[in-house]
Protein backbone atom coordinates (compact mmCIF):
# COMPACT_ATOMS: atom_id res chain seq x y z
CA UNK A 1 120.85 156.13 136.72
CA UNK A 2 118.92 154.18 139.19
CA UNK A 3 115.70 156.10 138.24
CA UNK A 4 116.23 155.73 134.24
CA UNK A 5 116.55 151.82 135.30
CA UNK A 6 113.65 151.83 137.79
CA UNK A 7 111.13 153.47 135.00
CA UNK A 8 112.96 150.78 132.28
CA UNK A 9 111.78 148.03 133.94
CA UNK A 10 108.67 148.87 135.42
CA UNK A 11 107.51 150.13 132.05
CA UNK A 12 108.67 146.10 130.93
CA UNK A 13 106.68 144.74 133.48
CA UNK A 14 103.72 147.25 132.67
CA UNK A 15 103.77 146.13 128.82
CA UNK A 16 104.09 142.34 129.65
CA UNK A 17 101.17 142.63 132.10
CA UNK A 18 99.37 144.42 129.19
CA UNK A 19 99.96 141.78 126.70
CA UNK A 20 98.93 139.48 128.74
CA UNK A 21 95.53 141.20 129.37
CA UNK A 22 95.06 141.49 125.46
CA UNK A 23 95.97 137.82 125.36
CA UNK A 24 93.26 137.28 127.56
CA UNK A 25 90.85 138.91 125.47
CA UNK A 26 91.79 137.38 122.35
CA UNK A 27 91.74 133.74 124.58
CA UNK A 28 88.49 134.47 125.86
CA UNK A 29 86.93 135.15 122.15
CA UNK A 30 88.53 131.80 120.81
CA UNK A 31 87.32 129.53 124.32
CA UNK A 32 83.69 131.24 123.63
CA UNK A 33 83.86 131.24 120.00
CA UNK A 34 84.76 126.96 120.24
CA UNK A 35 81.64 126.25 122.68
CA UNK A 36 79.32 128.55 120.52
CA UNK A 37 80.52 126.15 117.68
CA UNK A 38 80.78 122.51 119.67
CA UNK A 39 77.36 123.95 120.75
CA UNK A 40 75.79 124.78 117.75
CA UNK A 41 77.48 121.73 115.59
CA UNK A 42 77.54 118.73 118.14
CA UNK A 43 75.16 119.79 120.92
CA UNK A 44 78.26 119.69 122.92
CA UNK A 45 78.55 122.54 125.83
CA UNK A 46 81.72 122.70 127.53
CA UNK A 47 80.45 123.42 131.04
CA UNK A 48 83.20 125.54 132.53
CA UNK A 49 83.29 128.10 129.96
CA UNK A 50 80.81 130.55 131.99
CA UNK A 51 83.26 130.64 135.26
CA UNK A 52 86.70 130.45 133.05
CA UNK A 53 85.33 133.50 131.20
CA UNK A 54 84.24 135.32 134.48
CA UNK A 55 87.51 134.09 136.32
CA UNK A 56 89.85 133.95 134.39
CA UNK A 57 89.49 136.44 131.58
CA UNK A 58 87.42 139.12 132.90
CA UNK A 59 89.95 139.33 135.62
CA UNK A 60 92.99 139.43 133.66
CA UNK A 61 91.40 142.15 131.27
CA UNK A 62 90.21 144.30 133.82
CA UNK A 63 93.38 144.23 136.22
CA UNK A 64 96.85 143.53 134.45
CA UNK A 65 97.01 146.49 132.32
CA UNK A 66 96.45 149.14 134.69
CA UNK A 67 100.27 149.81 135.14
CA UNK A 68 100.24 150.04 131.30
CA UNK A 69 97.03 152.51 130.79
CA UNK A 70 98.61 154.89 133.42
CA UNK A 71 101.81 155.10 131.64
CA UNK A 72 99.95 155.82 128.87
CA UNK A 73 98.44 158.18 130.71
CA UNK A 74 94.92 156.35 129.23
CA UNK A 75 92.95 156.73 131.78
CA UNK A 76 89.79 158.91 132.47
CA UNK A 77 90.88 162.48 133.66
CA UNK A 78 88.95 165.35 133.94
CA UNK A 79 91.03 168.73 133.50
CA UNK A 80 88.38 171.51 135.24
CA UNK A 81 90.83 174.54 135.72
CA UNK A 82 94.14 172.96 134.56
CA UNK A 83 94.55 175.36 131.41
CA UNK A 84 94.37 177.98 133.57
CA UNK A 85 96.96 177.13 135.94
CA UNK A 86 100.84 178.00 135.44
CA UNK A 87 103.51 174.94 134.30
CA UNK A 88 104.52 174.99 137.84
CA UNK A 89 100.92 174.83 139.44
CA UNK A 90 100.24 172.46 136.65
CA UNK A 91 103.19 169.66 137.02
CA UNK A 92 102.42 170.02 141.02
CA UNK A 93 98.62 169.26 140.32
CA UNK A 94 99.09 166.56 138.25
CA UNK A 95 101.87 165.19 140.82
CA UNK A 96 99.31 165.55 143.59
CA UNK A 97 96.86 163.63 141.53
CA UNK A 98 99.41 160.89 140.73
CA UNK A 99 100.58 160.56 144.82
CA UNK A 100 96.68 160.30 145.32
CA UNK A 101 95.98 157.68 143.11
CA UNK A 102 98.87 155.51 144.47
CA UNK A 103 97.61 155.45 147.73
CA UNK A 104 94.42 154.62 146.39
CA UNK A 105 96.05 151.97 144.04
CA UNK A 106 97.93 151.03 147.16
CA UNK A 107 94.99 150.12 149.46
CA UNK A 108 93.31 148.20 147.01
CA UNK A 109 96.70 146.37 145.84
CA UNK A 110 96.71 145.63 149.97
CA UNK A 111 93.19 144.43 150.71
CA UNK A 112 93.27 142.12 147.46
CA UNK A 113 96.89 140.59 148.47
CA UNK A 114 95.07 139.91 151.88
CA UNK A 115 92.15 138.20 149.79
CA UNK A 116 94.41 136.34 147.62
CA UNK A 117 96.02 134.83 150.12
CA UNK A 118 93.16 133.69 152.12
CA UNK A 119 91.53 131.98 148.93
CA UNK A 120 94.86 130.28 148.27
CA UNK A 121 94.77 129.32 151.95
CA UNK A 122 91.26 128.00 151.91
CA UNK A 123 91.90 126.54 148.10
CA UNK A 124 88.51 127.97 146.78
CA UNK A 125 86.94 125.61 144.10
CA UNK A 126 83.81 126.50 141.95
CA UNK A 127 81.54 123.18 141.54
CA UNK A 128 80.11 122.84 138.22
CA UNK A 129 77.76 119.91 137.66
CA UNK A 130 80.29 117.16 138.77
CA UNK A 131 83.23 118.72 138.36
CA UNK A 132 85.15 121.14 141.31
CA UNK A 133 87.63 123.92 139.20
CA UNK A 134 89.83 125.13 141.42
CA UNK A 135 89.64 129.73 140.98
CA UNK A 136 91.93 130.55 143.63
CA UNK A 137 94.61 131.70 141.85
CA UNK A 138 92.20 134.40 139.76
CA UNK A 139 92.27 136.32 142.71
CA UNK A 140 95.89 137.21 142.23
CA UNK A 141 94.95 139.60 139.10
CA UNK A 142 93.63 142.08 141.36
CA UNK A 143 96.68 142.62 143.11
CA UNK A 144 99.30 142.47 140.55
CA UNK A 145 97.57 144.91 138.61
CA UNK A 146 96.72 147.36 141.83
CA UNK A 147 100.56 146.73 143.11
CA UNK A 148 101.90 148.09 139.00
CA UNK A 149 99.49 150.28 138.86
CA UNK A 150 100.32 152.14 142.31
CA UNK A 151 104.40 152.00 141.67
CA UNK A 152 103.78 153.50 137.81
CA UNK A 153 101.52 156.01 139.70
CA UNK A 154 104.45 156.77 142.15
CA UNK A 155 107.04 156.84 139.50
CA UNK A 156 105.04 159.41 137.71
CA UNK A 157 104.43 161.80 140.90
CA UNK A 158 108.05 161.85 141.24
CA UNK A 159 108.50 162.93 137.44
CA UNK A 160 106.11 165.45 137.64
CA UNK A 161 107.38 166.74 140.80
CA UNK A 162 111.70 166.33 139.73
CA UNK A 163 111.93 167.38 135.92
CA UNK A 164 114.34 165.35 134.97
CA UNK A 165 112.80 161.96 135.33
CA UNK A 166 109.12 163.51 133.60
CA UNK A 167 111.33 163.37 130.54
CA UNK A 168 111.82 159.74 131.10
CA UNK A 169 108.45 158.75 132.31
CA UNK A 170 107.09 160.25 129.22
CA UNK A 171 109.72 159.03 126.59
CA UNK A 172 108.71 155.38 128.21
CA UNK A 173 104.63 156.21 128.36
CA UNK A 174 104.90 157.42 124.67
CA UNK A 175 106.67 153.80 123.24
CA UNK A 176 104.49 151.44 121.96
C-alpha cells in the first residue's frame, strides 16, 4: 500500500515536471518567435532573450523530465547479451542497471543542490547592456530533475528486483 502510493505520486510529480519541460519548449519558441518578429518588423531586439533562452529554457528542457523519460523507460539503453539471459538474470540486470544509475543520478542531484545553493547565496546576476537579470534560480533545474530522476530510478530497481511492485512501476510508466 505504501509502495502503490509512493510510485502514484512520484509518477505525478514526474509528469508535472515533464509538462513543465514541454512548456518550456513551447515558451521558448513563442519568446524567440516575438523578438525574430519585433526584430524583423520594428528593429526592436529584446536584449535578454539570448540568456532567458540559455537559462531558463534550455535548463528546464534538458533537466525536469528526466524522472518522466525513465519511467518511460525512454532513455538510451543498449541491450548487448540481454536476450540471452534468463527472466531471472534479466529482471536482476536491469535492477542492477537501475541501482547504478541512481547513484549516478544521486551524485549529480548532490553536487548541483550544493551549486544551487551557493548561486542563491551569492545572488548571481547576468549583466546585459544596462540591465543586471538575476539567473540564480536556473540552477535549481539541475537538481530537481537529478533528485526525480534518481528516486524513479530507485523505485524501479526495487520493481525489478520484488515482482510485485514491477507490475506497478510499469502500469504507471505505460500511462500517458
Amino acid at each position: 500500500m505504501v509502495m502503490t502510493s509512493l510510485i502514484v505520486f512520484v509518477q505525478q510529480v514526474a509528469r508535472i515536471m515533464g509538462y513543465i519541460g514541454a512548456l518550456a519548449v513551447v515558451a521558448m519558441m513563442l519568446h524567440i518567435s516575438l523578438d525574430v518578429l519585433l526584430r524583423n518588423l520594428f528593429r526592436y531586439s529584446m536584449d535578454t532573450v539570448p540568456e532567458i533562452v540559455a537559462r531558463y529554457y534550455m535548463t528546464a528542457v534538458a533537466f525536469l523530465p528526466l524522472g518522466w523519460l525513465e519511467f518511460r523507460r525512454q532513455m538510451i539503453s543498449v541491450e548487448v547479451i540481454e536476450f540471452a539471459l534468463t527472466p531471472r538474470l534479466r529482471r536482476l540486470s536491469d535492477a542492477s542497471v537501475m541501482a547504478i544509475a541512481a547513484l549516478v543520478y544521486g551524485y549529480l542531484a548532490y553536487t548541483n543542490w550544493g551549486k544551487a545553493m551557493k548561486e542563491t547565496r551569492v545572488g548571481t546576476l547576468v549583466e546585459i547592456a544596462t540591465y543586471k537579470m538575476p539567473v540564480w534560480h536556473s540552477f535549481y533545474f539541475a537538481p530537481v530533475g537529478f533528485s526525480l530522476a534518481a528516486l524513479v530510478a530507485l523505485l524501479m530497481a526495487f520493481g525489478y528486483l520484488f515482482n510485485t511492485s514491477a507490475t506497478q512501476i510499469d502500469e504507471a510508466g505505460n500511462e500517458h
